[in-house]
Each structure stands twice: as structure tokens, then as C-alpha cells.
C-alpha atoms as a PDB file:
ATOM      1  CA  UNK A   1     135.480  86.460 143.317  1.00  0.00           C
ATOM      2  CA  UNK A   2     137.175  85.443 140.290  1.00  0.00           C
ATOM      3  CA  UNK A   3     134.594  85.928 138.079  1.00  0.00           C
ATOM      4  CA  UNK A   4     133.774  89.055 139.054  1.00  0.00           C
ATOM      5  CA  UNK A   5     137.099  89.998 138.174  1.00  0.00           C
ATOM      6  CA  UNK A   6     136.957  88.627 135.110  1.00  0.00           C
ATOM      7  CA  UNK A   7     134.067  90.467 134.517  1.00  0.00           C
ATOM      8  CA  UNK A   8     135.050  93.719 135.271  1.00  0.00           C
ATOM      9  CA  UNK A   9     138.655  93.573 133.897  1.00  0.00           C
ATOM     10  CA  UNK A  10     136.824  93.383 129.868  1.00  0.00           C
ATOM     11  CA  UNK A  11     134.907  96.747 130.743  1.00  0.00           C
ATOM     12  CA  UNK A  12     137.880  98.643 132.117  1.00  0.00           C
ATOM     13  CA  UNK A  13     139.790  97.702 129.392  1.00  0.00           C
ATOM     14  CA  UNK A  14     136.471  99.166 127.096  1.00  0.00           C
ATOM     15  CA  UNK A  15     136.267 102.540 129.216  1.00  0.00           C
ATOM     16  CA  UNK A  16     139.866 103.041 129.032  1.00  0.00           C
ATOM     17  CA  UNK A  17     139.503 102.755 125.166  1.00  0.00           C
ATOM     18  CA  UNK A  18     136.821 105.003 124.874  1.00  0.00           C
ATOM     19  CA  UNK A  19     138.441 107.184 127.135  1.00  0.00           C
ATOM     20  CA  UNK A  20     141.490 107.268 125.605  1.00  0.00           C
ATOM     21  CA  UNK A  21     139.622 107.854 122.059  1.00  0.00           C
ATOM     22  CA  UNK A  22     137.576 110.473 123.448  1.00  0.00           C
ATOM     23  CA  UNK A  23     140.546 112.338 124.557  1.00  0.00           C
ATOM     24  CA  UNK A  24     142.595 111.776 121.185  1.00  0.00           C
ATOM     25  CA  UNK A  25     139.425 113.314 119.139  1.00  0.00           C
ATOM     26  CA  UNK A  26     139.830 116.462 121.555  1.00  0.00           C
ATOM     27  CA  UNK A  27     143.248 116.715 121.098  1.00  0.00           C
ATOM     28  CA  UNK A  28     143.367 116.395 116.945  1.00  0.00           C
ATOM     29  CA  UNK A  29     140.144 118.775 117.363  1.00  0.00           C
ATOM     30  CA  UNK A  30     142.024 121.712 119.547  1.00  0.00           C
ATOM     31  CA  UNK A  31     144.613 121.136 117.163  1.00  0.00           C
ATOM     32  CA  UNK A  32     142.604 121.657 113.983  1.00  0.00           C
ATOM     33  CA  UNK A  33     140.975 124.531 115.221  1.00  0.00           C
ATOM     34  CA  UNK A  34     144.444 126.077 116.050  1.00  0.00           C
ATOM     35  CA  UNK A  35     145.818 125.027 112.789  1.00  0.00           C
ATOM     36  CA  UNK A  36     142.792 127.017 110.756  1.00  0.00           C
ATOM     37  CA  UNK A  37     142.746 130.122 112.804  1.00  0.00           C
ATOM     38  CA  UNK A  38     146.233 130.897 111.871  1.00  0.00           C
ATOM     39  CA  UNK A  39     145.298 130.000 107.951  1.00  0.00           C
ATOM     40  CA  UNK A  40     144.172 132.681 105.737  1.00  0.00           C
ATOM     41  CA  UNK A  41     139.865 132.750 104.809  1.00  0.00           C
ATOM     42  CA  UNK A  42     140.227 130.922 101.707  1.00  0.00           C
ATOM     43  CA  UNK A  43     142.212 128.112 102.537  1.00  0.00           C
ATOM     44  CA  UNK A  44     139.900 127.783 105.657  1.00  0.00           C
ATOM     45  CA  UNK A  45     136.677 128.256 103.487  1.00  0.00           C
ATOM     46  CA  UNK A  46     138.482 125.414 100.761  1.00  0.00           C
ATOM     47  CA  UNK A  47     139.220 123.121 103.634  1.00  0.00           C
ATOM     48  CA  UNK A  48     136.257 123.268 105.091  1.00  0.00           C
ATOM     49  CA  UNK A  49     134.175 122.818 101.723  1.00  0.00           C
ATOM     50  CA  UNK A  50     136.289 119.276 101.185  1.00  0.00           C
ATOM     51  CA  UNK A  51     135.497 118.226 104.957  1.00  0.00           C
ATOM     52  CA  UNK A  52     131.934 118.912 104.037  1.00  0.00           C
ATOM     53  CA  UNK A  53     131.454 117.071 100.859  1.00  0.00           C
ATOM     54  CA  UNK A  54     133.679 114.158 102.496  1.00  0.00           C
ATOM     55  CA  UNK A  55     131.674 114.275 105.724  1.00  0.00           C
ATOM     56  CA  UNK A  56     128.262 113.871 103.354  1.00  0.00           C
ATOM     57  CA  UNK A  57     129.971 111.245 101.373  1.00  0.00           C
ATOM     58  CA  UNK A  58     130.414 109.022 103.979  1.00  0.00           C
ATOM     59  CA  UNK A  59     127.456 109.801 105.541  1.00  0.00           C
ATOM     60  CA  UNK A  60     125.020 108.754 102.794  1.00  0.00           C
ATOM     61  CA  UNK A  61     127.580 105.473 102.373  1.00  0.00           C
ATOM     62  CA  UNK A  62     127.044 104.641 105.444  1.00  0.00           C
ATOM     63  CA  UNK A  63     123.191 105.274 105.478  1.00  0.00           C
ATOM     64  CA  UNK A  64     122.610 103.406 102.074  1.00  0.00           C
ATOM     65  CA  UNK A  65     124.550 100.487 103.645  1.00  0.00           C
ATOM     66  CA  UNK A  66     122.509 100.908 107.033  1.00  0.00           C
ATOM     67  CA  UNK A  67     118.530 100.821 104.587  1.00  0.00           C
ATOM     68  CA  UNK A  68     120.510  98.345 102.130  1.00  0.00           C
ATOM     69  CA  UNK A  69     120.595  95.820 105.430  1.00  0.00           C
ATOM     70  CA  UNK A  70     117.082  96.719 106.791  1.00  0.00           C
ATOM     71  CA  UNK A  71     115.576  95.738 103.005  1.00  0.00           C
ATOM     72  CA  UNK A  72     117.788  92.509 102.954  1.00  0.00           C
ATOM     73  CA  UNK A  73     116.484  91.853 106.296  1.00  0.00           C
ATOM     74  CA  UNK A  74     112.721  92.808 105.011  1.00  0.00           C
ATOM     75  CA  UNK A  75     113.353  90.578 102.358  1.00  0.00           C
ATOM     76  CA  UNK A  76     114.786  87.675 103.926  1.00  0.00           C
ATOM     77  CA  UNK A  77     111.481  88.138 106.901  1.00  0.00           C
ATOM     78  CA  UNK A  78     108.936  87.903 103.661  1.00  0.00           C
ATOM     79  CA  UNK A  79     111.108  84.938 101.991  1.00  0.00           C
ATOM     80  CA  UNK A  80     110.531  82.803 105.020  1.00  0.00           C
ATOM     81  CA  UNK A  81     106.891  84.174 105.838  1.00  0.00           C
ATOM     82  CA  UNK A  82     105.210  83.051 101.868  1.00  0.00           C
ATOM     83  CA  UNK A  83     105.468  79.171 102.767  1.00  0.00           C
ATOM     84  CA  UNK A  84     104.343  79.509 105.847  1.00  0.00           C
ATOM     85  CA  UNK A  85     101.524  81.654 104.976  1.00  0.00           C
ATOM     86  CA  UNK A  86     100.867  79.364 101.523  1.00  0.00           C
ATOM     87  CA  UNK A  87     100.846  76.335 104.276  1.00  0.00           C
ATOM     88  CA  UNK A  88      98.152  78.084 106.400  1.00  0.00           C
ATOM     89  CA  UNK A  89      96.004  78.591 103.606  1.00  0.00           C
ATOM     90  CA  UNK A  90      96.065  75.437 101.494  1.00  0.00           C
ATOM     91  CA  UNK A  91      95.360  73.838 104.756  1.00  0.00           C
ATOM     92  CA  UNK A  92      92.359  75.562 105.102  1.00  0.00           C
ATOM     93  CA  UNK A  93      91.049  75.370 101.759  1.00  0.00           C
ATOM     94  CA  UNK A  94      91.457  71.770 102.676  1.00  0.00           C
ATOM     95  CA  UNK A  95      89.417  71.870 105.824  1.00  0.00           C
ATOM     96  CA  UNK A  96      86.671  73.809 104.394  1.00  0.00           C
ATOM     97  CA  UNK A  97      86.811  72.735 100.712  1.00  0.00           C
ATOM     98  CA  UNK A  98      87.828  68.894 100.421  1.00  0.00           C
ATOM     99  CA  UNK A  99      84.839  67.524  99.906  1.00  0.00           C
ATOM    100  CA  UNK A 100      83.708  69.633  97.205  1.00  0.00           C
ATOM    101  CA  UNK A 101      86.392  68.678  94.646  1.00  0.00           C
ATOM    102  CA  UNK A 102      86.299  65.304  96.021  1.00  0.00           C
ATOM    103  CA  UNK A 103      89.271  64.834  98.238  1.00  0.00           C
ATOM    104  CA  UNK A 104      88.844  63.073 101.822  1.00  0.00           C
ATOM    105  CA  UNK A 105      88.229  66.082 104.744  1.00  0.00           C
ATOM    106  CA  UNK A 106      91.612  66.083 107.284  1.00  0.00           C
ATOM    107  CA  UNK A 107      90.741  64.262 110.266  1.00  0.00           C
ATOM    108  CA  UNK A 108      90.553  66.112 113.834  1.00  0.00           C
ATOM    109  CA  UNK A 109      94.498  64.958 114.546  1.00  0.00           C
ATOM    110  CA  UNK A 110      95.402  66.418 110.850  1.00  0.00           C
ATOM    111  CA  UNK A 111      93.870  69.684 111.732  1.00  0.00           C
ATOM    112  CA  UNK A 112      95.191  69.173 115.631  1.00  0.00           C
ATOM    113  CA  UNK A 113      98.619  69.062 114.072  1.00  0.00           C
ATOM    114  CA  UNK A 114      98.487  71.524 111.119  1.00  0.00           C
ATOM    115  CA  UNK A 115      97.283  74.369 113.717  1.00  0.00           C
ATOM    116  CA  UNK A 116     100.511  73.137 116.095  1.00  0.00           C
ATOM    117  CA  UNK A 117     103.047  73.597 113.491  1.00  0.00           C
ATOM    118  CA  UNK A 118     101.206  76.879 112.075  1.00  0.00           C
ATOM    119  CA  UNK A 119     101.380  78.511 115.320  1.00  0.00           C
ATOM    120  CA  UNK A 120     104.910  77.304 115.961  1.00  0.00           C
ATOM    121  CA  UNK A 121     106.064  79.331 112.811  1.00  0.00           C
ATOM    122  CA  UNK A 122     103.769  82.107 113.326  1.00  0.00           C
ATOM    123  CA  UNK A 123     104.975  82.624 116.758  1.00  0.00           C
ATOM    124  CA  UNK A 124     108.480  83.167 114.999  1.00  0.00           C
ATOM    125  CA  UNK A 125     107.747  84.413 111.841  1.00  0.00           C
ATOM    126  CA  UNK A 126     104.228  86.455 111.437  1.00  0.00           C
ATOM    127  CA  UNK A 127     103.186  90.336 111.535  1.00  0.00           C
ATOM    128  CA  UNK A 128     101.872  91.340 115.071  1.00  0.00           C
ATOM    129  CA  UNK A 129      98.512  91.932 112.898  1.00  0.00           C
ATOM    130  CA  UNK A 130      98.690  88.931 111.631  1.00  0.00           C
ATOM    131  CA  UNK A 131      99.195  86.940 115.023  1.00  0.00           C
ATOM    132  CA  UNK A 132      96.639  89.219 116.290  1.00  0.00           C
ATOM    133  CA  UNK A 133      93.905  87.996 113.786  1.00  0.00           C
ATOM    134  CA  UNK A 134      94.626  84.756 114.077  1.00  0.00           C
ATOM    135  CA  UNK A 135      94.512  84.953 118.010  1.00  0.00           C
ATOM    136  CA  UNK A 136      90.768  86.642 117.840  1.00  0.00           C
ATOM    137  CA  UNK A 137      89.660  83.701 114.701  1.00  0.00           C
ATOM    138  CA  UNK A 138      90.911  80.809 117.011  1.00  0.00           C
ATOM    139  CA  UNK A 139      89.594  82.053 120.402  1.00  0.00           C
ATOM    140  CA  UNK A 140      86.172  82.607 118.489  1.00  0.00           C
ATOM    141  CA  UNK A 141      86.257  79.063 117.407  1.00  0.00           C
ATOM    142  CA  UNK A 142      87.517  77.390 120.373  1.00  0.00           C
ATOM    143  CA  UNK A 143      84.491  78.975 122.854  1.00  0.00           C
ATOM    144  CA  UNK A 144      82.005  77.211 121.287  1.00  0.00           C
ATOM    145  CA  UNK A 145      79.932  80.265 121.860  1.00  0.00           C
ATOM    146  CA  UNK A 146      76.169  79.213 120.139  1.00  0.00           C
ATOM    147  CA  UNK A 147      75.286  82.889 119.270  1.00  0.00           C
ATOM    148  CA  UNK A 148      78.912  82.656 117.270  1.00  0.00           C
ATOM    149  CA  UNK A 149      78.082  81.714 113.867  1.00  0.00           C
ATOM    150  CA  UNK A 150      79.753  80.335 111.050  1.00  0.00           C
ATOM    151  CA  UNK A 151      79.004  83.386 109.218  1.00  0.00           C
ATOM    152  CA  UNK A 152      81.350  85.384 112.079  1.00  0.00           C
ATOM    153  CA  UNK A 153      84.036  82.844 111.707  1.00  0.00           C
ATOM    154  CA  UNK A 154      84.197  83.137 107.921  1.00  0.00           C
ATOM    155  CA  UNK A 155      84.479  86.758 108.228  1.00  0.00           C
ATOM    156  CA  UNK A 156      87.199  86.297 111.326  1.00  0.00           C
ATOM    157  CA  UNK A 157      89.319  83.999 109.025  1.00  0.00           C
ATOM    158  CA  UNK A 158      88.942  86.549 105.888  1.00  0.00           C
ATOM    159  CA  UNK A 159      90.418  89.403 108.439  1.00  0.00           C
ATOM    160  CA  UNK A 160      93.174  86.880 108.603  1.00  0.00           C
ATOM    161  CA  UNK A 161      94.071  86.795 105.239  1.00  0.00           C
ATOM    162  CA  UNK A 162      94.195  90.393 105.094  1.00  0.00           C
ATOM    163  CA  UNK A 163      96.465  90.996 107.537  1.00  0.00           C
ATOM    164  CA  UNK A 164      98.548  87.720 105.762  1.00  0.00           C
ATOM    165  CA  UNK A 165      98.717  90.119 102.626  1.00  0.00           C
ATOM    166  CA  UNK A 166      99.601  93.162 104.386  1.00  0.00           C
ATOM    167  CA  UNK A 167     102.014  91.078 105.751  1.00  0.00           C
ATOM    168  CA  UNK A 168     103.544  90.382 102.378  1.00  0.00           C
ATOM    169  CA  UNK A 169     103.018  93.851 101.109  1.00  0.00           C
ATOM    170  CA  UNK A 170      99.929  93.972  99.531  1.00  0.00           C
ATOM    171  CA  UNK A 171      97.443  97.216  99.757  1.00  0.00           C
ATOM    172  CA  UNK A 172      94.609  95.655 100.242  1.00  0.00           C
ATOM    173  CA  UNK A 173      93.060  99.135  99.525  1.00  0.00           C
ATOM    174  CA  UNK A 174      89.927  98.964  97.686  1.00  0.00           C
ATOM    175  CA  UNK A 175      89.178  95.049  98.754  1.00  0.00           C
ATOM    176  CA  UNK A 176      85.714  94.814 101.717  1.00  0.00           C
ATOM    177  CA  UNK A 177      84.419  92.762 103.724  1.00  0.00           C
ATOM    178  CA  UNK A 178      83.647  89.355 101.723  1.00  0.00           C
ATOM    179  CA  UNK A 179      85.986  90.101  98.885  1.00  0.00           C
ATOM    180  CA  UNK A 180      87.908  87.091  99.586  1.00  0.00           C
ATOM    181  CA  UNK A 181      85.446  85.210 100.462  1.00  0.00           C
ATOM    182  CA  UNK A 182      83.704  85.460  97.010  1.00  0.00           C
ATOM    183  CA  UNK A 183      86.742  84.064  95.760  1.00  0.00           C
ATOM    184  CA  UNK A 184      85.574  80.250  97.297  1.00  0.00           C
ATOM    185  CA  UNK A 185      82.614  80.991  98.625  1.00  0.00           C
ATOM    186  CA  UNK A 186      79.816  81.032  95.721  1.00  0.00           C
ATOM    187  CA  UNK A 187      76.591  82.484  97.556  1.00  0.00           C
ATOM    188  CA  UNK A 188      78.661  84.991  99.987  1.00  0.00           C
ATOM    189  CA  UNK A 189      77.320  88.506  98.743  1.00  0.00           C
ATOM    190  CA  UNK A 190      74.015  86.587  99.677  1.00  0.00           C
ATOM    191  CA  UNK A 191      74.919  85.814 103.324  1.00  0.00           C
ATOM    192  CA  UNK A 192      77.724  88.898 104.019  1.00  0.00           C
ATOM    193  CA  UNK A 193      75.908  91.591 101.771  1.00  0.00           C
ATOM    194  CA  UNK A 194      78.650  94.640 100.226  1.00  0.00           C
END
């Protein structure tokens, strides 16, 4: 029962606050009004112009503040998202690249661990998009599926890095199907045609 008290006694206290304020505004309002029909036109017209431009001065203050915060936020979202997203792909180029420039392949409990941690983060820290691609690559490879091909799963993991640089702000506007690709993968205009 005491809790509930304790509760309830912080809201009253806010209602009878807002109440209070609500019935102070009407009060300085009735008495404006009163004030400026007993004023001649131009004095009412003058005060009315400096309420205006105030009113619209504090109004865009208070709006460049509000998008000032939601680009810092933006910002600070992107900061955290490049090492993650750098992470995810140097890992890969690993997995599907070490041998060719002569480093040793991860093992299964490297790869195990990489994808933990990378889904940790992106859990907290990626797109929808880009959680969304990643969900649809990993399923695809996880199924075992035999009429999934590697092919598939290359093109799967290049949606992927799309939606990583959309993410980040990039267009991606005149870039196709096995754009990225080309940039590792030598014969891939033979295999994924333009």
C-alpha cells in the first residue's frame, strides 16, 4: 500500500503542475487579449509583428537544435557502425581469400567466433537492411540446401555489402549485380554475367 502511494503522490504533484500552468497560460492569455483590444491598430499591428518574428526566432532555434541532435546522433550511429562493418569484411576476405595471398585459412572455431561477435554488434548496431541481408546470406548457408550454389551465396553476401554501404551513406546508384564482386573475384562477369 505504500508503494502505491508513493507512486501516485509523484503524478499528482505532475497534474497539479500542469494544471496549474495550463491555467496561468489562460489567465496571461485573457489578459493579453484584453490588454490589445483596448490599444489602438498600430500598436496592436507593432506588437503583434515583434511576437511574430520572436515566436519564429525561437522556433527555428529550437528546430536547428532539435536536427543539430538527430545528425550528432546519425553521426555518432555511423562512427560506431565503420569498425564493425570493416571487421565483418576483412574477416571475410580472410575466409574466402587467405590462401591466395598465402596466409593460413581461419579454422571452423575462428569463423564460429568471428560470426558470434559480428552478430552481437550487428544486433546493436546495424541498418534493419543490413540485418536483413545478412539474416537471408546466413540462413542460405546454414541449410545446406544442394541446389544452393556457391554462385547464390556470393551474390547473397554482395547484397550484404550493399546494404553495409547504404548503411554508411553511400548511393550505391549505378553499381549491379557483381560489381563488387569483380573487385576480388577475377572471372565473375564470366560466372554472374552484367
Amino acid at each position: 500500500m505504500n508503494d502505491k502511494i508513493r507512486n501516485i503522490f509523484p503524478r499528482f504533484i505532475g497534474f497539479a503542475f500542469l494544471g496549474g500552468g495550463l491555467w496561468l497560460l489562460y489567465k496571461i492569455t485573457s489578459v493579453l487579449f484584453t490588454l490589445l483590444a483596448t490599444l489602438q491598430k498600430e500598436v496592436v499591428a507593432a506588437i503583434l509583428a515583434a511576437l511574430t518574428a520572436v515566436g519564429v526566432s525561437v522556433l527555428s532555434l529550437i528546430l536547428s537544435k532539435y536536427y543539430e541532435r538527430k545528425a550528432e546522433i546519425r553521426k555518432e550511429h555511423r562512427d560506431r557502425k565503420i569498425p564493425i562493418y570493416e571487421e565483418f569484411i576483412r574477416s571475410w576476405f580472410k575466409i574466402l581469400l587467405a590462401d591466395k595471398v598465402g596466409e593460413k585459412p581461419l579454422s571452423e572455431q575462428q569463423i564460429a567466433k568471428f560470426l558470434i561477435d559480428f552478430t552481437q554488434k550487428l544486433i546493436i548496431w546495424g541498418s534493419d537492411p543490413v540485418v536483413k541481408a545478412f539474416v537471408i546470406f546466413r540462413e542460405k548457408l546454414i541449410k545446406e540446401d544442394p541446389k544452393f550454389t556457391p554462385k547464390e551465396g556470393l551474390v547473397l553476401f554482395e547484397k550484404t555489402l550493399y546494404e553495409i554501404r547504404r548503411d554508411l551513406g553511400h548511393k550505391n546508384k549505378n553499381l549491379k549485380t557483381g560489381d563488387i564482386l569483380a573487385l576480388f573475384i577475377n572471372d565473375i562477369r564470366q560466372q554472374i554475367p552484367p
